[in-house]
N, C-alpha and C. Protein backbone atom coordinates (compact mmCIF):
# COMPACT_ATOMS: atom_id res chain seq x y z
N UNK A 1 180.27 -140.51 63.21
CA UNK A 1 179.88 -139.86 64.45
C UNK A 1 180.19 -138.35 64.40
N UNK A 2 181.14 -137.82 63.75
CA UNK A 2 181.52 -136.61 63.73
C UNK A 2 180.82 -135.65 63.12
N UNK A 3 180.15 -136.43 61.88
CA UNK A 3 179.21 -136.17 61.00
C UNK A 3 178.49 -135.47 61.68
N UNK A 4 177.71 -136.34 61.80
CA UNK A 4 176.41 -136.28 63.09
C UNK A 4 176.66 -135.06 63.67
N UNK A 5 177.41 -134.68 64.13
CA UNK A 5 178.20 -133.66 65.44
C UNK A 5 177.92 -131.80 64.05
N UNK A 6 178.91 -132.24 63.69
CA UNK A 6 179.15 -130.67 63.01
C UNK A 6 177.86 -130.71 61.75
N UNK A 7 177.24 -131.43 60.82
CA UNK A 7 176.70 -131.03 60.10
C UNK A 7 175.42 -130.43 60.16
N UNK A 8 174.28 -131.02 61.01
CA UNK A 8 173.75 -130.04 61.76
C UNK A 8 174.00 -128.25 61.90
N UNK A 9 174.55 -128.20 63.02
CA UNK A 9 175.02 -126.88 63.15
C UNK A 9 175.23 -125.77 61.80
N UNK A 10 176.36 -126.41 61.29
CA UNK A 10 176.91 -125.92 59.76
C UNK A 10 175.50 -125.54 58.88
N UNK A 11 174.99 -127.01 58.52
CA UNK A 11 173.50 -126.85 57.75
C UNK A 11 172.46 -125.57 58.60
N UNK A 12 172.34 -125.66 59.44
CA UNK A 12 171.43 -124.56 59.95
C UNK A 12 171.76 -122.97 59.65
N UNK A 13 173.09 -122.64 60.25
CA UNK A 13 173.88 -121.22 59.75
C UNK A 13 174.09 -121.33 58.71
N UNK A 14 173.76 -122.28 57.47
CA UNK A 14 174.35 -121.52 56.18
C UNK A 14 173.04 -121.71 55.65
N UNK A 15 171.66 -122.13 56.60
CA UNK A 15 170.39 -122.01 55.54
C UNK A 15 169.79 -120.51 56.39
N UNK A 16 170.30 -120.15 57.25
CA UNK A 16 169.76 -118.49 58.07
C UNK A 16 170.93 -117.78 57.11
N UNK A 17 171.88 -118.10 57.00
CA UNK A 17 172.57 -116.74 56.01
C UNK A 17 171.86 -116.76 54.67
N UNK A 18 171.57 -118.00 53.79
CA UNK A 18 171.19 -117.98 52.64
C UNK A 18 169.37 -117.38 52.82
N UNK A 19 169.05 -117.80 53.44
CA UNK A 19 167.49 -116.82 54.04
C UNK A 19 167.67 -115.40 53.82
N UNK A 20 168.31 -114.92 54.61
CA UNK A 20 168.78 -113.50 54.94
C UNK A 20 168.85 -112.83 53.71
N UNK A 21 169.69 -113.97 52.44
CA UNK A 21 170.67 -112.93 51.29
C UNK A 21 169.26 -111.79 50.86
N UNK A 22 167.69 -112.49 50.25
CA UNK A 22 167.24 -111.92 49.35
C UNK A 22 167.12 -110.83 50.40
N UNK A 23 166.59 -110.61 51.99
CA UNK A 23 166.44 -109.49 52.74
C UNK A 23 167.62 -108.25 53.13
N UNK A 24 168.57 -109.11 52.66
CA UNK A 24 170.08 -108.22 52.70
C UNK A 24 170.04 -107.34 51.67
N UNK A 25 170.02 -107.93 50.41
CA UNK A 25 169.70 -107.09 49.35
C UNK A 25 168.58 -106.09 49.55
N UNK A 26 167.15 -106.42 49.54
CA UNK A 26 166.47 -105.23 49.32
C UNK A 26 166.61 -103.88 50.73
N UNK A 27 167.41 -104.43 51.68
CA UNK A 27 168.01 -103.78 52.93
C UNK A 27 168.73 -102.37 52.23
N UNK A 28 169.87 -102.91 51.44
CA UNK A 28 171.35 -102.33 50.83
C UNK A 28 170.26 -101.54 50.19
N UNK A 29 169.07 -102.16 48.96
CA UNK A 29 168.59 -101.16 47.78
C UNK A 29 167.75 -99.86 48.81
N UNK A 30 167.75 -100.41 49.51
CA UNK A 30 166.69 -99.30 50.48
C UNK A 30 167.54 -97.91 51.07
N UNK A 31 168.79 -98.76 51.81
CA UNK A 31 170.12 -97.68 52.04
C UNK A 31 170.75 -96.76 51.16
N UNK A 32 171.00 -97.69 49.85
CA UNK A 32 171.17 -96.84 48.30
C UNK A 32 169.91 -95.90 48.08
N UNK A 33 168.81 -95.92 47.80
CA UNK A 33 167.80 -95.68 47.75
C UNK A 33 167.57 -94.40 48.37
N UNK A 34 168.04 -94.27 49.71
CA UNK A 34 168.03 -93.32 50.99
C UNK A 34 169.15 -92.31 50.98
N UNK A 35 169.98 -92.45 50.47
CA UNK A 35 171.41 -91.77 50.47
C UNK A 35 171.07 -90.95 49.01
N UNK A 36 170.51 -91.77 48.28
CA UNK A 36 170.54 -90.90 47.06
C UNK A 36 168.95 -89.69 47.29
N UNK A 37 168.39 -90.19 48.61
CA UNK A 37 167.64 -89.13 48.66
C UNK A 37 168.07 -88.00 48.86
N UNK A 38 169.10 -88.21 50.17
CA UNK A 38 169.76 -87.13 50.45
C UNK A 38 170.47 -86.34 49.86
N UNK A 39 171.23 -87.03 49.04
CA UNK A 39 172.20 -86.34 47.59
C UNK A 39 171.30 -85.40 46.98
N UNK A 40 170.17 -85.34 47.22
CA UNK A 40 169.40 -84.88 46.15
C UNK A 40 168.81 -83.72 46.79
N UNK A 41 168.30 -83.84 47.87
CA UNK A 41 168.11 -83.43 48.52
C UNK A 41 168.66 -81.72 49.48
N UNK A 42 170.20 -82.52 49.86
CA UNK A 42 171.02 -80.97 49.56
C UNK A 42 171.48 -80.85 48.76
N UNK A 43 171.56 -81.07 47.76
CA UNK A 43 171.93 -80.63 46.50
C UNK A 43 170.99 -79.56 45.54
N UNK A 44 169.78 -79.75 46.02
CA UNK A 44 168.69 -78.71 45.52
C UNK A 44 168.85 -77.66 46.42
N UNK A 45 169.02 -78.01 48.02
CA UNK A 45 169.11 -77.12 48.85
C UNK A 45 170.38 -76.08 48.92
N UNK A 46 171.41 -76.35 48.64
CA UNK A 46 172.90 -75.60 48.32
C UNK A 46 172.45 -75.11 47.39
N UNK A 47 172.27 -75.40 46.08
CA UNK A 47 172.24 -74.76 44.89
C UNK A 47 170.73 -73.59 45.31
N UNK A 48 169.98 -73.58 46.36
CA UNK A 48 169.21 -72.19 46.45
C UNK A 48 169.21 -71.95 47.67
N UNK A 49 170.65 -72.02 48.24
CA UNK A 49 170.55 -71.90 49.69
C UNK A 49 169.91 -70.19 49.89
N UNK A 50 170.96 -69.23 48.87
CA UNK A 50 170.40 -67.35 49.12
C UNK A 50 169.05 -67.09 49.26
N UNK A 51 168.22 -68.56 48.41
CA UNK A 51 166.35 -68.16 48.10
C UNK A 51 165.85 -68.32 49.14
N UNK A 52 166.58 -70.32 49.99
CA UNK A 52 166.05 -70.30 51.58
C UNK A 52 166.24 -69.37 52.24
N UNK A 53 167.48 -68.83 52.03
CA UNK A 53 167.74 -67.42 53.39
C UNK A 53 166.98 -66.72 53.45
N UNK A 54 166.86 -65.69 51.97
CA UNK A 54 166.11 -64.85 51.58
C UNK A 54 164.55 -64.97 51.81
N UNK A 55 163.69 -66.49 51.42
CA UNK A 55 162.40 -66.25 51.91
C UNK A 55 162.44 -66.70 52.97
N UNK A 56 163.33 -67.08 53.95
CA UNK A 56 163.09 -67.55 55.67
C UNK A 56 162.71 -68.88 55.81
N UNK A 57 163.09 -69.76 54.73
CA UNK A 57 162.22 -70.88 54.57
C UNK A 57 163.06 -71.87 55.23
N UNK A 58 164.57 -71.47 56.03
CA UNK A 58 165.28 -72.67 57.13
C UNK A 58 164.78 -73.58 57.71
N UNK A 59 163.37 -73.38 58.58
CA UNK A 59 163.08 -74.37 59.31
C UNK A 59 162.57 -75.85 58.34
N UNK A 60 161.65 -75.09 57.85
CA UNK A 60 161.21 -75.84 56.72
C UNK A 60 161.62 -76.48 55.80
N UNK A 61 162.80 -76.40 54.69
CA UNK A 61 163.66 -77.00 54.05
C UNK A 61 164.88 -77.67 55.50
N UNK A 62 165.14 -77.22 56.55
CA UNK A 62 165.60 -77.88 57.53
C UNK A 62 164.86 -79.71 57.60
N UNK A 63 163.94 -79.59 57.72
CA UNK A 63 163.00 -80.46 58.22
C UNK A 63 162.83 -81.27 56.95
N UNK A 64 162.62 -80.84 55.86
CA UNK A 64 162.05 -81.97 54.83
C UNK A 64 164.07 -82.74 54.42
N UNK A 65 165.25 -81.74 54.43
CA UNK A 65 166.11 -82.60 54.73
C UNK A 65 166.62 -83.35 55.82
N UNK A 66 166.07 -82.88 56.97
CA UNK A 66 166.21 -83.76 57.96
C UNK A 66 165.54 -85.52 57.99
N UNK A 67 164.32 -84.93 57.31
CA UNK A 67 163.25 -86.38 57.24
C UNK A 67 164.06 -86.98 56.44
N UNK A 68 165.36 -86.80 55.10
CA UNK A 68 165.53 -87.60 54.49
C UNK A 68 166.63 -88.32 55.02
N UNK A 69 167.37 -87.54 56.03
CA UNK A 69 168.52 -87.93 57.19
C UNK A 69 168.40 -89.42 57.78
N UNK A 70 167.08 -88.49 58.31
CA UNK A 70 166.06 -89.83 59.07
C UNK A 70 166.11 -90.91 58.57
N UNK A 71 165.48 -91.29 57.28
CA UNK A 71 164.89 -91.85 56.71
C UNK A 71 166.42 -93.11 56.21
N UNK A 72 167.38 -92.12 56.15
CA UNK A 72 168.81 -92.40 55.82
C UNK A 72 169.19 -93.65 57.20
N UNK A 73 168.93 -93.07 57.94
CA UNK A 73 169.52 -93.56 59.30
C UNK A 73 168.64 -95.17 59.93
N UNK A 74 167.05 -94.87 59.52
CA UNK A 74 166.50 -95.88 59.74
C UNK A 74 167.09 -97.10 58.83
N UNK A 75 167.28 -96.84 57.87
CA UNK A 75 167.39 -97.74 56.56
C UNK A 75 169.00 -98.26 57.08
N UNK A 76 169.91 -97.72 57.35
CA UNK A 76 171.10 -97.81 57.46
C UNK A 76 170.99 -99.03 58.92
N UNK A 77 170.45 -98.27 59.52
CA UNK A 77 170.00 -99.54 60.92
C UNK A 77 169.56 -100.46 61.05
N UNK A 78 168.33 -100.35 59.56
CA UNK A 78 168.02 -102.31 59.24
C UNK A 78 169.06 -102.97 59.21
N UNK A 79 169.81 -102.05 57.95
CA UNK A 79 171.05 -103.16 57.55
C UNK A 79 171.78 -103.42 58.63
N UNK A 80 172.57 -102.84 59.03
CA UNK A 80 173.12 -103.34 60.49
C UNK A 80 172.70 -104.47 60.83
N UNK A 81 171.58 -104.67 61.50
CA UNK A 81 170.96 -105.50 62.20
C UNK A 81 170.68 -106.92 61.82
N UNK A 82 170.18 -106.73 60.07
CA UNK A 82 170.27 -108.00 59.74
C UNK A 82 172.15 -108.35 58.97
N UNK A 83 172.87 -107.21 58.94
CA UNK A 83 173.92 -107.60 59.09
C UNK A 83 174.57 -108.64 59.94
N UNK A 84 174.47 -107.94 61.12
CA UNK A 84 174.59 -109.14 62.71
C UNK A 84 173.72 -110.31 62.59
N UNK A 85 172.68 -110.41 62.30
CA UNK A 85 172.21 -111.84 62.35
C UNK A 85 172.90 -112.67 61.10
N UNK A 86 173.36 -111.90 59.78
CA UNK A 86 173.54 -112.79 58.95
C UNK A 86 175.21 -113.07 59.64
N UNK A 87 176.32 -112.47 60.51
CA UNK A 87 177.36 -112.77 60.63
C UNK A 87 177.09 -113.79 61.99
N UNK A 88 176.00 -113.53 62.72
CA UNK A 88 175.97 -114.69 63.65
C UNK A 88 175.97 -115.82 63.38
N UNK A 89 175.25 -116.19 61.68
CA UNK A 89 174.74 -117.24 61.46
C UNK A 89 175.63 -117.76 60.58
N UNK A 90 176.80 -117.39 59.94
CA UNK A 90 177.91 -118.04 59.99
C UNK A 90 179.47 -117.87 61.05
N UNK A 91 179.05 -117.49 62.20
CA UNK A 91 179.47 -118.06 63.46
C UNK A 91 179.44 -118.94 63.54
N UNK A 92 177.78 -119.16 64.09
CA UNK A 92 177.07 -120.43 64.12
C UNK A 92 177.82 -121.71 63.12
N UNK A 93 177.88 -121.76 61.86
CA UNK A 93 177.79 -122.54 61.32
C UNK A 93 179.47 -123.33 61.21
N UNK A 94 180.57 -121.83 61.61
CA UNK A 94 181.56 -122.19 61.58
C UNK A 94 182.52 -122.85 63.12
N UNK A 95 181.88 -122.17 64.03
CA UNK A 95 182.45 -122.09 65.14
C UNK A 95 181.83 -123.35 66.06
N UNK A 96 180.27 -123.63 65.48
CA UNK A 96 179.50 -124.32 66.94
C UNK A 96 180.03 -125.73 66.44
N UNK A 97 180.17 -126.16 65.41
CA UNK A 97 180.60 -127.57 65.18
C UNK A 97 182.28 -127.93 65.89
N UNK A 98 182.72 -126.97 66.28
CA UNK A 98 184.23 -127.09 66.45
C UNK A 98 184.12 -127.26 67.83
N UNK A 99 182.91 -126.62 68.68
CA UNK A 99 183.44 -126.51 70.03
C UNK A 99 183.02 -128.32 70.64
């Protein structure tokens, strides 16, 4: 009878976390992916910051590192998100059989 009771539950949260893993991963490669834009990004920009000054080109190199900010931040927010669903779903799997 107990069976019955917790395995359910358990089985469900550990087949939504195991779902999740392959989308977790290409989540993380996307965040990696995004960060190393940015690395790259000011890193071209520091190393000619006197040329931006000099040709006035701030707004503009502003903006194409900002987009990679962006781009940083969206990616960073997937993960999050399916972060939380993958920790709900061993909640779920640990907690709902107990109550």
């Amino acid at each position: 009878m107990l069976v019955a009771l917790v395995l359910p539950p358990l089985l469900l949260g550990l087949a939504l976390f195991a779902a999740a893993l392959r989308a977790t991963a290409a989540r993380q490669r996307e965040v990696i992916l995004a960060d190393e834009r940015v690395a790259e990004a000011t890193g071209a920009l520091t190393g000619g910051l006197r040329d931006v000054v000099t040709c006035g080109a701030e707004d503009r190199v502003g903006a194409t590192a900002g987009a990679h900010v962006d781009d940083a931040a969206r990616a960073t927010l997937s993960l999050a998100r399916l972060t939380a669903v993958r920790t709900a779903a061993l909640g779920m799997s640990g907690w709902v059989p107990s109550c």
